[in-house]
PDB file of N, CA and C in Angstrom:
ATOM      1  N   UNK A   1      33.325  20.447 -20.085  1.00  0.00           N
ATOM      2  CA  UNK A   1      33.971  19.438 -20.912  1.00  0.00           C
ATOM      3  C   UNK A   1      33.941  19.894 -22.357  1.00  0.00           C
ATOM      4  N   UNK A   2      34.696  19.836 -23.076  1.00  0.00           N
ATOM      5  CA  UNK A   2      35.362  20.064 -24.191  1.00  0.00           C
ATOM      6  C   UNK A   2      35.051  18.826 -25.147  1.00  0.00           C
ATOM      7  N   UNK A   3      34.337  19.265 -26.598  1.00  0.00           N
ATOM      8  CA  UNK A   3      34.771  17.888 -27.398  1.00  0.00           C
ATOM      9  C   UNK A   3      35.762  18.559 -28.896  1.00  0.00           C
ATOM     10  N   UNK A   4      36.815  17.739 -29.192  1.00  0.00           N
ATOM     11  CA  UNK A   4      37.377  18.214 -29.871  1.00  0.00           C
ATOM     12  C   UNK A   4      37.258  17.569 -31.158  1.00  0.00           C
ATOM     13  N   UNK A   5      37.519  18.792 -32.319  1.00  0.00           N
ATOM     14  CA  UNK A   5      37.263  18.775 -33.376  1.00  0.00           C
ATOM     15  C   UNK A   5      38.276  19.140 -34.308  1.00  0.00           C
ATOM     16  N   UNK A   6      39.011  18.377 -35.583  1.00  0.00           N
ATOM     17  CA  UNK A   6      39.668  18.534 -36.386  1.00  0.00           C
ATOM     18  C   UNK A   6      39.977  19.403 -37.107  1.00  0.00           C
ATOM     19  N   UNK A   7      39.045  20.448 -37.399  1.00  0.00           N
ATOM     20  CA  UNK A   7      38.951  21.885 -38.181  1.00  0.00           C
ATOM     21  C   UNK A   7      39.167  22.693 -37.174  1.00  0.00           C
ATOM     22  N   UNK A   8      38.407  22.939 -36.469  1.00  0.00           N
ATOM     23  CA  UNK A   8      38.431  24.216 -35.500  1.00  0.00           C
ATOM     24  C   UNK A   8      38.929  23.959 -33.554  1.00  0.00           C
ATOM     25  N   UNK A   9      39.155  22.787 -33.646  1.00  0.00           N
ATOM     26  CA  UNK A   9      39.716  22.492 -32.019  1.00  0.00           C
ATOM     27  C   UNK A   9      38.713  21.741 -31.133  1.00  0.00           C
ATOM     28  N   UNK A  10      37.162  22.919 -31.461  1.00  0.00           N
ATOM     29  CA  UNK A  10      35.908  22.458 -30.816  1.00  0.00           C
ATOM     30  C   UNK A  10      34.520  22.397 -31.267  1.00  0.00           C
ATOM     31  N   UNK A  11      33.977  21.352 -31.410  1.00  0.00           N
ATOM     32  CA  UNK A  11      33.000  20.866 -31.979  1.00  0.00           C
ATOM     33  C   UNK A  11      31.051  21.982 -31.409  1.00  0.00           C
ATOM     34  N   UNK A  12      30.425  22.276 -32.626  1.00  0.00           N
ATOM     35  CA  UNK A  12      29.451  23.719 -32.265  1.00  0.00           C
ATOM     36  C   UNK A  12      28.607  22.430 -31.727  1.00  0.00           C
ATOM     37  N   UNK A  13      27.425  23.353 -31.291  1.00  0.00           N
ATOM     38  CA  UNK A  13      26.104  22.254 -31.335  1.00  0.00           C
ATOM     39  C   UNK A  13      25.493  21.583 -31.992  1.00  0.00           C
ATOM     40  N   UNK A  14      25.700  21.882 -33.193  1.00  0.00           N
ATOM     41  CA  UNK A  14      25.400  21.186 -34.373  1.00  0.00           C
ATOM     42  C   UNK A  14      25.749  19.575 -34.542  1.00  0.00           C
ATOM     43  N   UNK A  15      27.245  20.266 -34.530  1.00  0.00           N
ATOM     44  CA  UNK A  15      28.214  18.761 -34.555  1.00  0.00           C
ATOM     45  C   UNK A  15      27.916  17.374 -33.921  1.00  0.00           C
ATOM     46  N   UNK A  16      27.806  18.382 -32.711  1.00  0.00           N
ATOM     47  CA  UNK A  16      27.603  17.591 -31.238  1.00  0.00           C
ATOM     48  C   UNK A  16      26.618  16.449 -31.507  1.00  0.00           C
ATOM     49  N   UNK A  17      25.238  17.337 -31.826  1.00  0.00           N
ATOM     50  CA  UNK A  17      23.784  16.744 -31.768  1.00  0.00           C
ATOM     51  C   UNK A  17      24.137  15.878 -33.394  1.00  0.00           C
ATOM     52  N   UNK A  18      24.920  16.173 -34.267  1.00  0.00           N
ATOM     53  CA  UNK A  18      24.472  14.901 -35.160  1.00  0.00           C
ATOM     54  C   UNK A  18      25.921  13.882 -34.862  1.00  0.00           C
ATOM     55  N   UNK A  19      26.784  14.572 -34.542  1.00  0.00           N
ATOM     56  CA  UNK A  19      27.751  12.761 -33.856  1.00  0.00           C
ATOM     57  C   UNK A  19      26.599  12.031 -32.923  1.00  0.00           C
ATOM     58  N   UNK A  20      25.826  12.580 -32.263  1.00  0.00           N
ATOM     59  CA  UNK A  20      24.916  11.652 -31.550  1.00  0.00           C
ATOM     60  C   UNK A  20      23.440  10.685 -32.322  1.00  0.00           C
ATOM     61  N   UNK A  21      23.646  11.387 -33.206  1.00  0.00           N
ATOM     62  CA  UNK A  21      22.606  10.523 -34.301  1.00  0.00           C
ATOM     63  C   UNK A  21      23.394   9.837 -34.715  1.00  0.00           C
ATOM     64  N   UNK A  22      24.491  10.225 -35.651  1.00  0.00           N
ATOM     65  CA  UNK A  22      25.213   9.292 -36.166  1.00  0.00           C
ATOM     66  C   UNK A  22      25.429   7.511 -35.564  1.00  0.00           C
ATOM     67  N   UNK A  23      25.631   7.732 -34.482  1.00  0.00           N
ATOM     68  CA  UNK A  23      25.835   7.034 -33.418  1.00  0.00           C
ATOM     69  C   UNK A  23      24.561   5.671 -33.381  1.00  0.00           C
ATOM     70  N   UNK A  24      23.576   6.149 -34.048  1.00  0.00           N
ATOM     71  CA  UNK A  24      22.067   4.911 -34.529  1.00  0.00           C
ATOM     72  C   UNK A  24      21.738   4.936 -35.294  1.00  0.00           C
ATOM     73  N   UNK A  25      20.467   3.517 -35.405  1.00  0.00           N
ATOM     74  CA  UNK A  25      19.953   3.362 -36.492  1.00  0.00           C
ATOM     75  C   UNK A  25      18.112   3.741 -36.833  1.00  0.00           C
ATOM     76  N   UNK A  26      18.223   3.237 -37.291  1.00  0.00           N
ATOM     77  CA  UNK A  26      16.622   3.548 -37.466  1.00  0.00           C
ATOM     78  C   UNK A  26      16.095   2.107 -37.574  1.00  0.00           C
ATOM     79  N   UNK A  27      15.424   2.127 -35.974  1.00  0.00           N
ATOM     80  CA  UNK A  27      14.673   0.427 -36.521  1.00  0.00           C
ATOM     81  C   UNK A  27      13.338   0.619 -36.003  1.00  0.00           C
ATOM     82  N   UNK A  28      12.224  -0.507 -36.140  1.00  0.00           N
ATOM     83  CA  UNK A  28      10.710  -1.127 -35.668  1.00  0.00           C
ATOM     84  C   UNK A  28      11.048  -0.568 -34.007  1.00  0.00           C
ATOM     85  N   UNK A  29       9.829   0.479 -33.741  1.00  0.00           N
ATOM     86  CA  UNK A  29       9.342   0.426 -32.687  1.00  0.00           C
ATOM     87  C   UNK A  29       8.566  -0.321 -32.135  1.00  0.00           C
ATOM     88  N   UNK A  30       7.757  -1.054 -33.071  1.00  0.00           N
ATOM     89  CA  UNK A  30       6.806  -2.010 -32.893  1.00  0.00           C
ATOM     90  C   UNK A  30       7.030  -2.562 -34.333  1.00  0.00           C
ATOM     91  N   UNK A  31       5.967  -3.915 -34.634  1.00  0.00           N
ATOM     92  CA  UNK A  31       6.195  -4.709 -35.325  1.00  0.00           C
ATOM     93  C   UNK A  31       5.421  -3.672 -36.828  1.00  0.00           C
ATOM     94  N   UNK A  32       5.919  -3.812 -37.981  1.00  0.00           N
ATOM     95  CA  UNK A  32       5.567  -3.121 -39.214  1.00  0.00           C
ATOM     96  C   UNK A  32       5.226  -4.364 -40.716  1.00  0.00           C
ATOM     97  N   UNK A  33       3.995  -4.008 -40.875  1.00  0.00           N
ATOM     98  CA  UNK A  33       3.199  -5.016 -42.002  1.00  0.00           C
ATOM     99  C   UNK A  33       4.010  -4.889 -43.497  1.00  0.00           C
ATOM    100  N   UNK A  34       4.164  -5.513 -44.186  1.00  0.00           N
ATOM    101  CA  UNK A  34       4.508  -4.942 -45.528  1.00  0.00           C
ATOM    102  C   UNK A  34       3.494  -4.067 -45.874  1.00  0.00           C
ATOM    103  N   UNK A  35       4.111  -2.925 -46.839  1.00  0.00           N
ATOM    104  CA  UNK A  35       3.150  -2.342 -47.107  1.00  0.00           C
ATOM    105  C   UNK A  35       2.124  -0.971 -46.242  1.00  0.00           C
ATOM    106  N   UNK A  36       2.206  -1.084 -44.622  1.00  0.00           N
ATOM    107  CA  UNK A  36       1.976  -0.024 -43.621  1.00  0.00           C
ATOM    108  C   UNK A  36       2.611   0.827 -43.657  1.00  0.00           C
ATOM    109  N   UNK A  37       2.405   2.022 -43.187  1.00  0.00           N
ATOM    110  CA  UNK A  37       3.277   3.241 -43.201  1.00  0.00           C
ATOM    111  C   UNK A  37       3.981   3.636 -42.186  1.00  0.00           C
ATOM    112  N   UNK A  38       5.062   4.037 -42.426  1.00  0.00           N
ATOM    113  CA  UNK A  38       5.922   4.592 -41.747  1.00  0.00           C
ATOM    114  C   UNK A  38       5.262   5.046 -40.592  1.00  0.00           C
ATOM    115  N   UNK A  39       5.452   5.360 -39.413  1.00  0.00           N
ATOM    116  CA  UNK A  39       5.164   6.577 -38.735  1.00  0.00           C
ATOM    117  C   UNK A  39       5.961   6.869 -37.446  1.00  0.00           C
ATOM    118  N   UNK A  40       5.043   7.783 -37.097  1.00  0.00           N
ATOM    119  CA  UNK A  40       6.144   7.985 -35.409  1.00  0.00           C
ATOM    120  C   UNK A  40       6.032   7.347 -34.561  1.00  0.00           C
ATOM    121  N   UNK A  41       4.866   6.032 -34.998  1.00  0.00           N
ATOM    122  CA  UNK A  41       4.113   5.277 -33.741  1.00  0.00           C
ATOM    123  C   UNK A  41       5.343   4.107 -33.912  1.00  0.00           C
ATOM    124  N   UNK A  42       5.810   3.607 -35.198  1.00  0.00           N
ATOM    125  CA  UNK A  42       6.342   2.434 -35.778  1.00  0.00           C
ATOM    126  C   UNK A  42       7.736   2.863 -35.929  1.00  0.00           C
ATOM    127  N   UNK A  43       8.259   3.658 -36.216  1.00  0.00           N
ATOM    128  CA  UNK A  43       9.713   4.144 -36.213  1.00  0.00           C
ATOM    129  C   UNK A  43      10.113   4.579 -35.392  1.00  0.00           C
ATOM    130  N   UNK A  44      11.791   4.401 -34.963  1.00  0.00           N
ATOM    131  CA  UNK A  44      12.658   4.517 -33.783  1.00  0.00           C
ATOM    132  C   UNK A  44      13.882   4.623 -34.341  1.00  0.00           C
ATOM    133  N   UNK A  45      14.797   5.469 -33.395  1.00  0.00           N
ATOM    134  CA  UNK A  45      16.335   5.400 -33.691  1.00  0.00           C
ATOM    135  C   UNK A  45      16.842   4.685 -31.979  1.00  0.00           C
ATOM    136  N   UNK A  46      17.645   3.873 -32.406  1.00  0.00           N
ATOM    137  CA  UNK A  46      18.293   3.132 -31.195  1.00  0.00           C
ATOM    138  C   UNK A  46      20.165   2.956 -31.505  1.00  0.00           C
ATOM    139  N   UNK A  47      20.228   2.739 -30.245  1.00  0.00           N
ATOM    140  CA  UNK A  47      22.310   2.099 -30.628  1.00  0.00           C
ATOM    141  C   UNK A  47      22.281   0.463 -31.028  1.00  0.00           C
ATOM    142  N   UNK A  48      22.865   0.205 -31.594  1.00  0.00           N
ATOM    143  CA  UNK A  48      23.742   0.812 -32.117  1.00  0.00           C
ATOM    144  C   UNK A  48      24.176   1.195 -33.793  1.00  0.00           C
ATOM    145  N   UNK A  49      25.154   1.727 -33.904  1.00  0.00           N
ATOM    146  CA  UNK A  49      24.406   3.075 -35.341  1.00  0.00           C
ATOM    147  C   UNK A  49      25.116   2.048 -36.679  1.00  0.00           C
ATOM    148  N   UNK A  50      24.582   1.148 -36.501  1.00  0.00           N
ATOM    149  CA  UNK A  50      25.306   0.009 -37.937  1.00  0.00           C
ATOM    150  C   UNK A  50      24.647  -0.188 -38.628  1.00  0.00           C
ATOM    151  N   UNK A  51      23.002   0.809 -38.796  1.00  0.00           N
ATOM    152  CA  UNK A  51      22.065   0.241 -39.803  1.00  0.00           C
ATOM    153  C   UNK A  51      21.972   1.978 -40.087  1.00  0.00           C
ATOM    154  N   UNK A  52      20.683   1.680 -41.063  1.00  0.00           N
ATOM    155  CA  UNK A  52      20.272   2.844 -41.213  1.00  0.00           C
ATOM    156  C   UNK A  52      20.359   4.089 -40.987  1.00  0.00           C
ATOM    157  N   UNK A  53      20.531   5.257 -41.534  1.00  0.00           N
ATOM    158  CA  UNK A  53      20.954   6.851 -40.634  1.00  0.00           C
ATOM    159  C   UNK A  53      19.498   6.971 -39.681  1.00  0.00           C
ATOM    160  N   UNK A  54      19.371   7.418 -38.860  1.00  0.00           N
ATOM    161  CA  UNK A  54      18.471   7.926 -38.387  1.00  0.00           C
ATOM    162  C   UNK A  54      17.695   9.306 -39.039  1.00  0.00           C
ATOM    163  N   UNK A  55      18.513  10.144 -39.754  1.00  0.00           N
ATOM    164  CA  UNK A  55      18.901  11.514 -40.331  1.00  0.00           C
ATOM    165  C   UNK A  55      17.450  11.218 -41.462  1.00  0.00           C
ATOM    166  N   UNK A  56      17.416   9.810 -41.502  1.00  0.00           N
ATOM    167  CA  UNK A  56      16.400   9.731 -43.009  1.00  0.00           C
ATOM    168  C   UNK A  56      14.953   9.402 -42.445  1.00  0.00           C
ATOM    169  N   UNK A  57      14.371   9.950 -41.298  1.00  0.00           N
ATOM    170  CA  UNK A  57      13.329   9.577 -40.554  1.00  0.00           C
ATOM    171  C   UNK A  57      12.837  10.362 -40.581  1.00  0.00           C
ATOM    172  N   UNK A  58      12.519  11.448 -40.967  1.00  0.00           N
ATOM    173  CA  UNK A  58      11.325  12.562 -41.474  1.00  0.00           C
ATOM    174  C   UNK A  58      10.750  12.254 -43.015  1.00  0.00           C
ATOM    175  N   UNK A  59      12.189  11.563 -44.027  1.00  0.00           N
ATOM    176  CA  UNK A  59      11.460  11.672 -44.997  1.00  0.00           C
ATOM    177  C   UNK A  59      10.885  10.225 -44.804  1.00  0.00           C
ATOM    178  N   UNK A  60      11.331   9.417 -44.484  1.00  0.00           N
ATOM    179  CA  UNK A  60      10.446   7.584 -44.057  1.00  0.00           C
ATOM    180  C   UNK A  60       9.283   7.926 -43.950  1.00  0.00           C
ATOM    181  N   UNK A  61       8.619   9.319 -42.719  1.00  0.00           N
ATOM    182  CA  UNK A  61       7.596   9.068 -42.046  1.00  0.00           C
ATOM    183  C   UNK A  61       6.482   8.831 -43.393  1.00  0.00           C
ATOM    184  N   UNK A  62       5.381   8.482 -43.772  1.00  0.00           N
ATOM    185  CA  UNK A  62       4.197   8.326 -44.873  1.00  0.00           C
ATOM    186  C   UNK A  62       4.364   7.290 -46.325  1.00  0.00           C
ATOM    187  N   UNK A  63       5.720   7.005 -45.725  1.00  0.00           N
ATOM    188  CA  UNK A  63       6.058   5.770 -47.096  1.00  0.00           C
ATOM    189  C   UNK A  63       5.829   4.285 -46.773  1.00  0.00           C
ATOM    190  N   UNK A  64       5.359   3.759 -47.397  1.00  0.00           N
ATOM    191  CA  UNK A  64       4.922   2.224 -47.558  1.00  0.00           C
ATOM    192  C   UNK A  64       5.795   1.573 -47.175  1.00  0.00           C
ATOM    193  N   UNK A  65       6.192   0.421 -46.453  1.00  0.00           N
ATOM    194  CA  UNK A  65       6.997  -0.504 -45.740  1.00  0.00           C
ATOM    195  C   UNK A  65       7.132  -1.378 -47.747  1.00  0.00           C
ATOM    196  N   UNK A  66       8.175  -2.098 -47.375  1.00  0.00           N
ATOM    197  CA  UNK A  66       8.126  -2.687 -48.392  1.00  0.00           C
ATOM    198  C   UNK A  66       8.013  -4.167 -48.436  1.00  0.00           C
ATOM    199  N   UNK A  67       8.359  -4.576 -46.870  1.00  0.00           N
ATOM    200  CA  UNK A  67       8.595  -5.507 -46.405  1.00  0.00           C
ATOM    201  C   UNK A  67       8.250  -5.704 -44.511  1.00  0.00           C
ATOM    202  N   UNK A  68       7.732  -6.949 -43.974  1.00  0.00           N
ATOM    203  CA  UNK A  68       7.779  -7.069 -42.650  1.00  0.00           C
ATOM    204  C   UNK A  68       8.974  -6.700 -42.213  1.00  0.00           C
ATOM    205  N   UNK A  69       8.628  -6.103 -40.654  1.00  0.00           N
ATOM    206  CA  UNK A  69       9.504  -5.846 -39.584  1.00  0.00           C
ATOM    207  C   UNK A  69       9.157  -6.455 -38.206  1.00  0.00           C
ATOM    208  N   UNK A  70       9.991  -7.149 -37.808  1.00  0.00           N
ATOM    209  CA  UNK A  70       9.612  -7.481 -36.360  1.00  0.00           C
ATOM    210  C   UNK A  70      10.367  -6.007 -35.345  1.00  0.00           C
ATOM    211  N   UNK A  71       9.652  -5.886 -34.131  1.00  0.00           N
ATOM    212  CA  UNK A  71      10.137  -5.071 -33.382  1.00  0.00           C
ATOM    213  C   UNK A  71      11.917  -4.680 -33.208  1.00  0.00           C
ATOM    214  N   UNK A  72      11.971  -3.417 -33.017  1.00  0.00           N
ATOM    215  CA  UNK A  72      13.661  -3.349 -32.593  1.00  0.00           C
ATOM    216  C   UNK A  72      14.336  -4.086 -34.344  1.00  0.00           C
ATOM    217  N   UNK A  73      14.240  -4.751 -35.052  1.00  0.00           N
ATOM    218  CA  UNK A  73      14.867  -4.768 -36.660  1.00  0.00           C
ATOM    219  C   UNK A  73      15.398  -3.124 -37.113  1.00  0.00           C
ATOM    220  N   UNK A  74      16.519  -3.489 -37.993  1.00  0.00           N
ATOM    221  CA  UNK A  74      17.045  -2.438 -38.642  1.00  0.00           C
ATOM    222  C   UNK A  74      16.079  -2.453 -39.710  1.00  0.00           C
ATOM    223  N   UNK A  75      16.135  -1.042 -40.050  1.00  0.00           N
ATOM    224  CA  UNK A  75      15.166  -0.371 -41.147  1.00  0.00           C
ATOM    225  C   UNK A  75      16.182  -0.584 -42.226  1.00  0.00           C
ATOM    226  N   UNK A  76      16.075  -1.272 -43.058  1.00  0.00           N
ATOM    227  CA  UNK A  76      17.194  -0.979 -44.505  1.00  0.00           C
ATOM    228  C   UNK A  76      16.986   0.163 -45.629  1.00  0.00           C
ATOM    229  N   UNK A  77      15.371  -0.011 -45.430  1.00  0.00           N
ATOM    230  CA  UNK A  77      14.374   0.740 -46.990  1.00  0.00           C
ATOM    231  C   UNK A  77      14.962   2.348 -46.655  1.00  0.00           C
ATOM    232  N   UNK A  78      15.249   2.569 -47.885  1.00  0.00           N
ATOM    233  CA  UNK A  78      15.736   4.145 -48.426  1.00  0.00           C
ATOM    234  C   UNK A  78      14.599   4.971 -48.703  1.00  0.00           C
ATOM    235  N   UNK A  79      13.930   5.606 -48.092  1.00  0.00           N
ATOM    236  CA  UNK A  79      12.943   7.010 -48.151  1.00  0.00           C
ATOM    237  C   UNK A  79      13.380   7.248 -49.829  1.00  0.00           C
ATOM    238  N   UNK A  80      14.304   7.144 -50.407  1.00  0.00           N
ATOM    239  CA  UNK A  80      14.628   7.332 -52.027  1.00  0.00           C
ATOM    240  C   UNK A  80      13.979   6.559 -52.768  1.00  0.00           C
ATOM    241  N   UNK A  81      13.841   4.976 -52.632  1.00  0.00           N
ATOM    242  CA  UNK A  81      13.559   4.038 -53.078  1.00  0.00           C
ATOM    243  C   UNK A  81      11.839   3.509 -52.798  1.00  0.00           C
ATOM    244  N   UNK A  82      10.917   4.446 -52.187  1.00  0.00           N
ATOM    245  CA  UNK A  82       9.579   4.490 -52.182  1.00  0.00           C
ATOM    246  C   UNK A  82       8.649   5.498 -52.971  1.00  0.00           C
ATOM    247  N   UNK A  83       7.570   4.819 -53.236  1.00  0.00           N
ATOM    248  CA  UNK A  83       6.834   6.085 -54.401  1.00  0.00           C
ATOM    249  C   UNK A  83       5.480   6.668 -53.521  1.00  0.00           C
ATOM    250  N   UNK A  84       5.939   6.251 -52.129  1.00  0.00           N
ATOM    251  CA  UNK A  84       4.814   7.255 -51.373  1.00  0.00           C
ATOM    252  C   UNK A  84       3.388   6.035 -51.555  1.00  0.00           C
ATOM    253  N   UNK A  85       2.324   6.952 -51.016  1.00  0.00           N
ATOM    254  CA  UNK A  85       1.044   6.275 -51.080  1.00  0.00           C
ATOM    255  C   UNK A  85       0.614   6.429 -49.678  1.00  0.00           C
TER     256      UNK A  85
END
């Protein structure tokens, strides 16, 4: 199977694997405190892709929540917009 692509006809692996990120968001794997940190235990990418990039989940991981999350919630907070801790 073939996926086609606007520049070159056919889309590399590259492409492939981030149309499939694109595709989610980044929300609560579990429930997140204001103020707790990010991590791999508490962060998730799920469908569908109307919140957050997923793409920004390496730099999330060690930054301060800014706000509660209940489980499965879209992540809004920008990895830009934290000063770490």
């Amino acid at each position: 199977m073939t996926a086609v692509c606007s520049l070159k006809g056919i889309m590399n692996k590259t492409e492939i694997e981030n149309l499939e990120v694109a595709r989610k968001s980044l929300v609560a794997a579990h429930e997140i405190s204001a103020h707790e940190k990010f991590s791999t235990y508490n962060l998730t990418s799920k469908r569908p892709g109307t919140g957050k990039s997923p793409m920004e989940y390496w730099d999330m991981l060690g930054k301060k929540s800014n706000r509660d999350y209940d489980t499965d919630e879209f992540i809004w907070e920008s990895a830009s917009s934290h000063h770490g801790g």
